[in-house]
C-alpha atoms as a PDB file:
ATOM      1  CA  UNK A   1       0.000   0.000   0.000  1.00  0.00           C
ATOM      2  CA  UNK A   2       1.145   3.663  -0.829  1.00  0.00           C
ATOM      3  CA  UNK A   3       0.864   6.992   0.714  1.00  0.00           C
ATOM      4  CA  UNK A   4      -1.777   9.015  -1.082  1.00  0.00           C
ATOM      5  CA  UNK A   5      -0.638  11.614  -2.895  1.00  0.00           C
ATOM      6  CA  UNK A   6       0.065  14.854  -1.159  1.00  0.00           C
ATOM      7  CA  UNK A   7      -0.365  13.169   2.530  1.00  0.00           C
ATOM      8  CA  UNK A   8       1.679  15.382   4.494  1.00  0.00           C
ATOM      9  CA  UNK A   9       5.212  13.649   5.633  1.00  0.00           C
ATOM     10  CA  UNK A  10       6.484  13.135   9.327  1.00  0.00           C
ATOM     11  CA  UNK A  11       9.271  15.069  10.124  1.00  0.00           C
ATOM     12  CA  UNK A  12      12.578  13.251  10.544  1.00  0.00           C
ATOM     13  CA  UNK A  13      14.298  12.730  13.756  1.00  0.00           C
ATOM     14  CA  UNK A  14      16.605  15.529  14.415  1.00  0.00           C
ATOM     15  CA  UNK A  15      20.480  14.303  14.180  1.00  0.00           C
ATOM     16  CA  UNK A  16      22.446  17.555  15.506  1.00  0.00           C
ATOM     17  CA  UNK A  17      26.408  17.317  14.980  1.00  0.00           C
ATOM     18  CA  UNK A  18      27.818  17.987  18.361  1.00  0.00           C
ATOM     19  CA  UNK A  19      31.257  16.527  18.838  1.00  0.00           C
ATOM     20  CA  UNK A  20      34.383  16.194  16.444  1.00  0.00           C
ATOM     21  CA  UNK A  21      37.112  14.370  17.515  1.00  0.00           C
ATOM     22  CA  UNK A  22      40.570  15.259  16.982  1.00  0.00           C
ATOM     23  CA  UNK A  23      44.093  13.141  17.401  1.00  0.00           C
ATOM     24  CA  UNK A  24      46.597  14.589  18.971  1.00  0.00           C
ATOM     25  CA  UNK A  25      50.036  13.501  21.060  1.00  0.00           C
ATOM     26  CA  UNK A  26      50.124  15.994  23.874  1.00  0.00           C
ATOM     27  CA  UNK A  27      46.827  16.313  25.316  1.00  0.00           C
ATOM     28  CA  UNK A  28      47.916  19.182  27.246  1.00  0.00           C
ATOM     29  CA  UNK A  29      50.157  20.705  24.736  1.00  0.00           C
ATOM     30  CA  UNK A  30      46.753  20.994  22.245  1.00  0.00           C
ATOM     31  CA  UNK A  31      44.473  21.932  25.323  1.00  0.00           C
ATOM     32  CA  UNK A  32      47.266  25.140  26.320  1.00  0.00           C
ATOM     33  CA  UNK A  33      46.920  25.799  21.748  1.00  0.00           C
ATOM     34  CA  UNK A  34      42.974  25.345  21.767  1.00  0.00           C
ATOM     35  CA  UNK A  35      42.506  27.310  24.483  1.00  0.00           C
ATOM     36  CA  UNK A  36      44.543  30.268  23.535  1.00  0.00           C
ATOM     37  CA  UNK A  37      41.942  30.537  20.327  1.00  0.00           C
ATOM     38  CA  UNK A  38      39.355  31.735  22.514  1.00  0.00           C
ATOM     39  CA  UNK A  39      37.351  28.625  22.837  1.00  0.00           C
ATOM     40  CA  UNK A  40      35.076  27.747  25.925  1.00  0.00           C
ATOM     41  CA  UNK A  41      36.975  24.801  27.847  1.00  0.00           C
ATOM     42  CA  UNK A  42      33.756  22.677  28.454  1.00  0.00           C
ATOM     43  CA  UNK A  43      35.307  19.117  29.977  1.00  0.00           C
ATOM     44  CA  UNK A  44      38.385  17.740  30.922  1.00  0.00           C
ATOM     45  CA  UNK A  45      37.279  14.282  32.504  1.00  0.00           C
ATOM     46  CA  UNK A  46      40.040  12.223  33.492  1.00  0.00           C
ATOM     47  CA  UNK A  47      39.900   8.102  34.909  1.00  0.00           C
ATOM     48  CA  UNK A  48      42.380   5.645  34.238  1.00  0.00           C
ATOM     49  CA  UNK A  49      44.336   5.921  31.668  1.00  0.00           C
ATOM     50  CA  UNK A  50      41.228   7.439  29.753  1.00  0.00           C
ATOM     51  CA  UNK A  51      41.038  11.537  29.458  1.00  0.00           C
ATOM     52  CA  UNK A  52      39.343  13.834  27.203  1.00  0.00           C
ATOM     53  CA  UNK A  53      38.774  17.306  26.394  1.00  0.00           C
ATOM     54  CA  UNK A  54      36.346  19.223  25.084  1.00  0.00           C
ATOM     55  CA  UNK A  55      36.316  22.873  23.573  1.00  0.00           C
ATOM     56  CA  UNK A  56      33.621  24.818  21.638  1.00  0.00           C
ATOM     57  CA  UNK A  57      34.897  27.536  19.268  1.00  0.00           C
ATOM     58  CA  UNK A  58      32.375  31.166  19.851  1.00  0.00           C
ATOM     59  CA  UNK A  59      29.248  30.778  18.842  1.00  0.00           C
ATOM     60  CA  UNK A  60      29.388  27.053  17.293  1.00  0.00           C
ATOM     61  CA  UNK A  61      26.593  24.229  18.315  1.00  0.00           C
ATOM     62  CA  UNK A  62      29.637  21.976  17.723  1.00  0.00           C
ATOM     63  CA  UNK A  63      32.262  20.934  19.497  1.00  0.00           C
ATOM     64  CA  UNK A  64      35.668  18.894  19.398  1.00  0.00           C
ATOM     65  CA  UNK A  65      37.273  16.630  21.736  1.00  0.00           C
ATOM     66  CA  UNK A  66      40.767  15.020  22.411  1.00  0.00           C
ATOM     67  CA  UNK A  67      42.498  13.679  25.040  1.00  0.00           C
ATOM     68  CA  UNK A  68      43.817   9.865  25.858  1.00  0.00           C
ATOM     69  CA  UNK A  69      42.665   6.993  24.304  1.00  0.00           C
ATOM     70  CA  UNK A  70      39.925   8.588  22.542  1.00  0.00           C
ATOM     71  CA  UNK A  71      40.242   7.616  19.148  1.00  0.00           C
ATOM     72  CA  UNK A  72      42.942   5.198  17.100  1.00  0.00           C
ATOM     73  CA  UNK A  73      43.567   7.697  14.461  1.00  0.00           C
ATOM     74  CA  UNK A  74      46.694   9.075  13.512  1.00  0.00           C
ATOM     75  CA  UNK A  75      47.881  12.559  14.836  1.00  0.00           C
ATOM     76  CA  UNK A  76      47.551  15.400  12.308  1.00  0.00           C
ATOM     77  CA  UNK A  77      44.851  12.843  10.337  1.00  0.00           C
ATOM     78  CA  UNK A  78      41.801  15.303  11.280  1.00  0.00           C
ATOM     79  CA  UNK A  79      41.609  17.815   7.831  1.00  0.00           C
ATOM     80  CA  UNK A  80      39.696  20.224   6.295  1.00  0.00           C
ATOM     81  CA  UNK A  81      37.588  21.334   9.603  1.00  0.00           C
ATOM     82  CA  UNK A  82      35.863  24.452   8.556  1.00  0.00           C
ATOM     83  CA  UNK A  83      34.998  27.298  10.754  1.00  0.00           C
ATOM     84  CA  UNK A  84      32.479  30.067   9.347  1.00  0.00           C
ATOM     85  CA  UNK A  85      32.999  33.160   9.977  1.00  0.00           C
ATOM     86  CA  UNK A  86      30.978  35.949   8.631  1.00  0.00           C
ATOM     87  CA  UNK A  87      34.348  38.558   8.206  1.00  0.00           C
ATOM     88  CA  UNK A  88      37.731  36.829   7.570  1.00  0.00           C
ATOM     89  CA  UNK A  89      40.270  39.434   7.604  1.00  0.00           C
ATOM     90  CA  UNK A  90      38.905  40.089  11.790  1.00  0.00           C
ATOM     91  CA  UNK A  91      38.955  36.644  12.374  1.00  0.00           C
ATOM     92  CA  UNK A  92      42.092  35.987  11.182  1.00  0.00           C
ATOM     93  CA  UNK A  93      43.409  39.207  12.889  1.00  0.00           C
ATOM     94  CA  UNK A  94      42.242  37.835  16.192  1.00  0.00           C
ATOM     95  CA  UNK A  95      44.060  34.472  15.694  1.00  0.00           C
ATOM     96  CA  UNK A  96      47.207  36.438  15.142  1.00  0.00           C
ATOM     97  CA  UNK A  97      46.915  38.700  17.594  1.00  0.00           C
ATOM     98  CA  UNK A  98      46.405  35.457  20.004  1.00  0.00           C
ATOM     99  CA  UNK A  99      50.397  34.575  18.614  1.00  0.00           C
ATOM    100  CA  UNK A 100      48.457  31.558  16.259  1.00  0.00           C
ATOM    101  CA  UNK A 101      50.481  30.936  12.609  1.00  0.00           C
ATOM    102  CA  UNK A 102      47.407  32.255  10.172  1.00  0.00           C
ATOM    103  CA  UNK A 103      47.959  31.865   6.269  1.00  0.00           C
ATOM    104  CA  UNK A 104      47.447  34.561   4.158  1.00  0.00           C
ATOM    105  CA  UNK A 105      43.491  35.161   3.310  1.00  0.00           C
ATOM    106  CA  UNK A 106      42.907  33.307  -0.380  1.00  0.00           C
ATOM    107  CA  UNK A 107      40.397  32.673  -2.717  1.00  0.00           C
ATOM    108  CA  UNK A 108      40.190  29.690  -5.407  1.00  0.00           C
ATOM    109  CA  UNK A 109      40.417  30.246  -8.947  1.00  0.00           C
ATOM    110  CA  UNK A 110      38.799  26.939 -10.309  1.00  0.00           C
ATOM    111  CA  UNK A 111      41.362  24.826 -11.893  1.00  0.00           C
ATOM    112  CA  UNK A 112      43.363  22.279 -11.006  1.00  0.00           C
ATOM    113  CA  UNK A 113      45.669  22.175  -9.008  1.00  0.00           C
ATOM    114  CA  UNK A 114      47.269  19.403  -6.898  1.00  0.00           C
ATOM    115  CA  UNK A 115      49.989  20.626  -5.026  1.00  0.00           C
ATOM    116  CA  UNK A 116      48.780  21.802  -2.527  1.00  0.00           C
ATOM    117  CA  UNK A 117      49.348  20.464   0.877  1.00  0.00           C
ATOM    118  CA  UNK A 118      46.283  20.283   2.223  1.00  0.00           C
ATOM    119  CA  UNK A 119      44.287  17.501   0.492  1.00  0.00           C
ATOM    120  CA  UNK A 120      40.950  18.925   0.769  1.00  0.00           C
ATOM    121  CA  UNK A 121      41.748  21.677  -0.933  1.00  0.00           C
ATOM    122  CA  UNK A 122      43.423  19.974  -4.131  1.00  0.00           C
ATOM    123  CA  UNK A 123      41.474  20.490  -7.246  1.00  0.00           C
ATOM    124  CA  UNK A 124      41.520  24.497  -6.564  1.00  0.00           C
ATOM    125  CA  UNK A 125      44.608  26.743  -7.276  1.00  0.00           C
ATOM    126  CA  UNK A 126      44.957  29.476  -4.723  1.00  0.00           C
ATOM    127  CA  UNK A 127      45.076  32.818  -5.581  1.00  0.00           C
ATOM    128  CA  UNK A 128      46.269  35.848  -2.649  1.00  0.00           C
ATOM    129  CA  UNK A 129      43.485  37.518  -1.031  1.00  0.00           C
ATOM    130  CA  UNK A 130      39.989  37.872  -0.533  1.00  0.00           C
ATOM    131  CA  UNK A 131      37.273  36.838  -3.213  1.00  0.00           C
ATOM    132  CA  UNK A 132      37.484  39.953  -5.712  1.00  0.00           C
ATOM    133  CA  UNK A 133      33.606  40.266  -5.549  1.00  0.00           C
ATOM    134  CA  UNK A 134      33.604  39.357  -1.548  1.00  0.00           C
ATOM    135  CA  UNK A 135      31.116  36.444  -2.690  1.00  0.00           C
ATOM    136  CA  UNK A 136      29.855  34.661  -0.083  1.00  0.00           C
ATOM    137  CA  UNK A 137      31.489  31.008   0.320  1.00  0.00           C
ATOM    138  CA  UNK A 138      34.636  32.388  -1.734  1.00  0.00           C
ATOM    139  CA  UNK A 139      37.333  33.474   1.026  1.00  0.00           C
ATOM    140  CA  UNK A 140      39.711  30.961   3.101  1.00  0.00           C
ATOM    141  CA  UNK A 141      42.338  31.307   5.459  1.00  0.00           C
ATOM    142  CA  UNK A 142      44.262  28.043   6.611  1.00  0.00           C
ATOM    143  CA  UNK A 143      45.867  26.881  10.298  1.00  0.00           C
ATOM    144  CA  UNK A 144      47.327  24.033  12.173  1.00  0.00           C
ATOM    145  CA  UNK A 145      47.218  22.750  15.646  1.00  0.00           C
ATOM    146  CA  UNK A 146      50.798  21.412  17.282  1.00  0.00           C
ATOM    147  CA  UNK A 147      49.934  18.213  15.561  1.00  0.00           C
ATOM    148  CA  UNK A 148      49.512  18.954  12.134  1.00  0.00           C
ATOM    149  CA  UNK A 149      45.730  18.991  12.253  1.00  0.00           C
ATOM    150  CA  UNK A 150      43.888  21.273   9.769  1.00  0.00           C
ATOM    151  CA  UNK A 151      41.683  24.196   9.738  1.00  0.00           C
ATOM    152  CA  UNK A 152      40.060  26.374   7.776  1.00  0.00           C
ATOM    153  CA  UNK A 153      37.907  29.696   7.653  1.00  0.00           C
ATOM    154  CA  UNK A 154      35.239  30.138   5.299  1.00  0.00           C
ATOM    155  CA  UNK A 155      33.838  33.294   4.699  1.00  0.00           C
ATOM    156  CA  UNK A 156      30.428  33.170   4.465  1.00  0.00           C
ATOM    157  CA  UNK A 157      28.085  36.025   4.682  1.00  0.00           C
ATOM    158  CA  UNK A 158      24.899  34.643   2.526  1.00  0.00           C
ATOM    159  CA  UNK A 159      23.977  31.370   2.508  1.00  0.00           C
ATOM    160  CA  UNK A 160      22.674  29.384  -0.124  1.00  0.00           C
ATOM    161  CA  UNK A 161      19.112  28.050  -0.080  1.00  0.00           C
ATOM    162  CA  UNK A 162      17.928  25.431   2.236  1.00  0.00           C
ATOM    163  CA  UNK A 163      20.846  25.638   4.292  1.00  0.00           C
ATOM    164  CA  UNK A 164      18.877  27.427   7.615  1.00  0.00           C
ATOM    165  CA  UNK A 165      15.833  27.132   8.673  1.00  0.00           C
ATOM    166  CA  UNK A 166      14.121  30.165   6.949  1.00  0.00           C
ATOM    167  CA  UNK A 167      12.275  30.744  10.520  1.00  0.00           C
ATOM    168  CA  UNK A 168      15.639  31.311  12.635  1.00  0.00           C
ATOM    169  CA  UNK A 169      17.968  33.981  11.927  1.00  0.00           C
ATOM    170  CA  UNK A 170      20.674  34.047  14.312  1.00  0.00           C
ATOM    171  CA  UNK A 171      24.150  36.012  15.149  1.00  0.00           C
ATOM    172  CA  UNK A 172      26.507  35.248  17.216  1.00  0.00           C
ATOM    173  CA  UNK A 173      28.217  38.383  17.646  1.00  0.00           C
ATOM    174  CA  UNK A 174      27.596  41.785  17.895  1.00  0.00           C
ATOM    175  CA  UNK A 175      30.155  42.219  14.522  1.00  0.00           C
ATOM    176  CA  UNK A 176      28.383  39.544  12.849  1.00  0.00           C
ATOM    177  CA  UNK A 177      25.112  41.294  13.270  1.00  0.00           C
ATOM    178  CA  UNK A 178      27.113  45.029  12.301  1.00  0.00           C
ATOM    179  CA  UNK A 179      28.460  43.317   8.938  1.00  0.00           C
ATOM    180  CA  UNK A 180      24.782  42.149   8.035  1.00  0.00           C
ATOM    181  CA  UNK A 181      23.357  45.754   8.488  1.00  0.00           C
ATOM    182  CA  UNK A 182      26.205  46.830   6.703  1.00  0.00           C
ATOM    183  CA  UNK A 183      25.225  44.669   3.780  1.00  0.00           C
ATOM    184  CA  UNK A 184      21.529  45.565   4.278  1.00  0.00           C
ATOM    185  CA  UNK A 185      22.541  49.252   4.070  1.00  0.00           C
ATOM    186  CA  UNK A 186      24.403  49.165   0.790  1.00  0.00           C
ATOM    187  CA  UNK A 187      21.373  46.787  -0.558  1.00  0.00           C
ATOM    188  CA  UNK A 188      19.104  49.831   0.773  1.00  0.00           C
ATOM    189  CA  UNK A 189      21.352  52.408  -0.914  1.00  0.00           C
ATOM    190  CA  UNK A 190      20.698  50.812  -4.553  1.00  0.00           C
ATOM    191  CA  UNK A 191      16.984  50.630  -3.326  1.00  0.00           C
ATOM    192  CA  UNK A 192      16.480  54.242  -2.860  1.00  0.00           C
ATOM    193  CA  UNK A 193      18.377  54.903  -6.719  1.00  0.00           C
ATOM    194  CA  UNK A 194      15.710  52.418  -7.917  1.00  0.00           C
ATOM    195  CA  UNK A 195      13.215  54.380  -6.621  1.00  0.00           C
ATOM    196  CA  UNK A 196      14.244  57.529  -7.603  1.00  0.00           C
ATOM    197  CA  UNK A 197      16.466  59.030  -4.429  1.00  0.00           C
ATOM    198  CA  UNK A 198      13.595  59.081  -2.299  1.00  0.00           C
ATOM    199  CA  UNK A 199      13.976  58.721   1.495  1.00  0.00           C
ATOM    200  CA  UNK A 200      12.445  55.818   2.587  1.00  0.00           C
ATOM    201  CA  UNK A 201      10.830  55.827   6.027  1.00  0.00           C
ATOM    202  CA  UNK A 202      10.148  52.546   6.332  1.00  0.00           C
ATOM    203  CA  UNK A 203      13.738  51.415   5.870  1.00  0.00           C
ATOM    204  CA  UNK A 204      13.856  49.448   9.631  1.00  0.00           C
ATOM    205  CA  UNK A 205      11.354  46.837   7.978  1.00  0.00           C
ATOM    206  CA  UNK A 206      13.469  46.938   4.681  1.00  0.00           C
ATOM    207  CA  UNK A 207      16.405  45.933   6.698  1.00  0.00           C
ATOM    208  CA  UNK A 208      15.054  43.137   8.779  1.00  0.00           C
ATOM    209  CA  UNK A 209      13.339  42.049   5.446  1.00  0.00           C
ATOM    210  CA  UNK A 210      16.640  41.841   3.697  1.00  0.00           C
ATOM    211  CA  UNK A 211      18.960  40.223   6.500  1.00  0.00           C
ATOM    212  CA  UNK A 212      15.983  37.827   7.288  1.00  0.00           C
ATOM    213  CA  UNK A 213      15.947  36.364   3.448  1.00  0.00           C
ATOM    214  CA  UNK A 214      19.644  36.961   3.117  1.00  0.00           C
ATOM    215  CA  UNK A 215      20.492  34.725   6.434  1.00  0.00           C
ATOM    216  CA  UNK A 216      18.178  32.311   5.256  1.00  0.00           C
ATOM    217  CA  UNK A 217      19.261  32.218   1.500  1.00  0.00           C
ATOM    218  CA  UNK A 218      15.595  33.322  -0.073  1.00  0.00           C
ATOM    219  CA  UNK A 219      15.690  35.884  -2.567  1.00  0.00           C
ATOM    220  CA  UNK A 220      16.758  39.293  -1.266  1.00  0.00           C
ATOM    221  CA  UNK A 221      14.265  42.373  -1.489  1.00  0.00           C
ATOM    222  CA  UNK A 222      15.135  44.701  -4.620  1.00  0.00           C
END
């Protein structure tokens, strides 16, 4: 027997990504390196010859552990972990600042490339500095951890349909929320031109309108 057409679906069991789990040597060598990111120290459970540690980068639902005995892979094995950030260059200038070995920002140009030394990233010569256009997805910057374990920021400022619930529009910072009414103001800008230079006073509900869809990847108010 088969569902009638149109009969609405149940929803699907939520499966929420919490934990990543790193490999590491030193345990307390990589807790001293995490925690001088800036991450929230959430756990360090010891018993036996069993320990593990657990930080949360700001603002992520998603953490990563390490420690003793936690996992048979290799040190340095853990690659391309991305971290979103919604402005690069000030994320990046905060890792330095915090005396952490930051690559240069980069963008890809599209063709192939394999020598580069990060695996997830072959297919994709790099070229120096920030996407030309600023395009959302389009900006990386690359780290390590003591062991050899990769990381990356993506810049993304716009997501891409389906990605967020269209309901929730979130920010985890006060200069993530300043960049998106930045955005919204140059959007507003072009908005006024379009409708002939005229002052708009109901630009506070253009705004939410346009970081609303833009957060949520629907298509942005013209």
């Amino acid at each position: 027997m088969t569902a009638a057409a149109g009969a609405p679906k149940a929803r699907t069991v939520d499966m929420k990504l919490e934990v990543v789990v790193i490999p590491v040597s030193d345990v307390d060598r990589a807790k001293r390196f995490y925690g001088s990111l800036g991450w929230r120290l959430d756990a360090d459970f010891a018993a036996g010859d069993w320990r593990v540690i657990q930080f949360t980068p700001p603002g992520s639902p998603c953490s990563v552990i390490f420690g003793s005995n936690v996992t048979a892979a290799a040190q340095g094995s853990a690659q391309g972990l991305y971290l979103i950030v919604s402005d690069i260059e000030a994320a990046r200038a905060d890792l330095l600042a915090r005396g952490v070995a930051v690559g240069e920002v980069f963008h890809g140009a599209g063709d192939v490339h394999a020598g580069t030394d990060e695996p997830y990233l072959s297919g994709t010569r790099r070229v120096s500095g920030a996407d030309p256009a600023r395009s959302s997805y389009g900006s990386f910057a690359s780290f390590k951890d003591p062991d050899g374990n990769g990381w990356l920021f993506q810049e993304i400022t716009a997501r891409l349909p389906g990605r967020v619930d269209a309901s929730d529009t979130t920010f985890t910072s006060s200069t993530e929320l300043a960049a998106a009414l930045r955005r919204a103001a140059a959007a507003h800008g072009e908005h006024e031109k379009r409708t002939g230079g005229k002052h708009d006073e109901n630009w506070p509900d253009w705004y939410a309108d346009y970081i609303v869809k833009e957060q949520a990847g629907r298509e942005l108010p013209t």
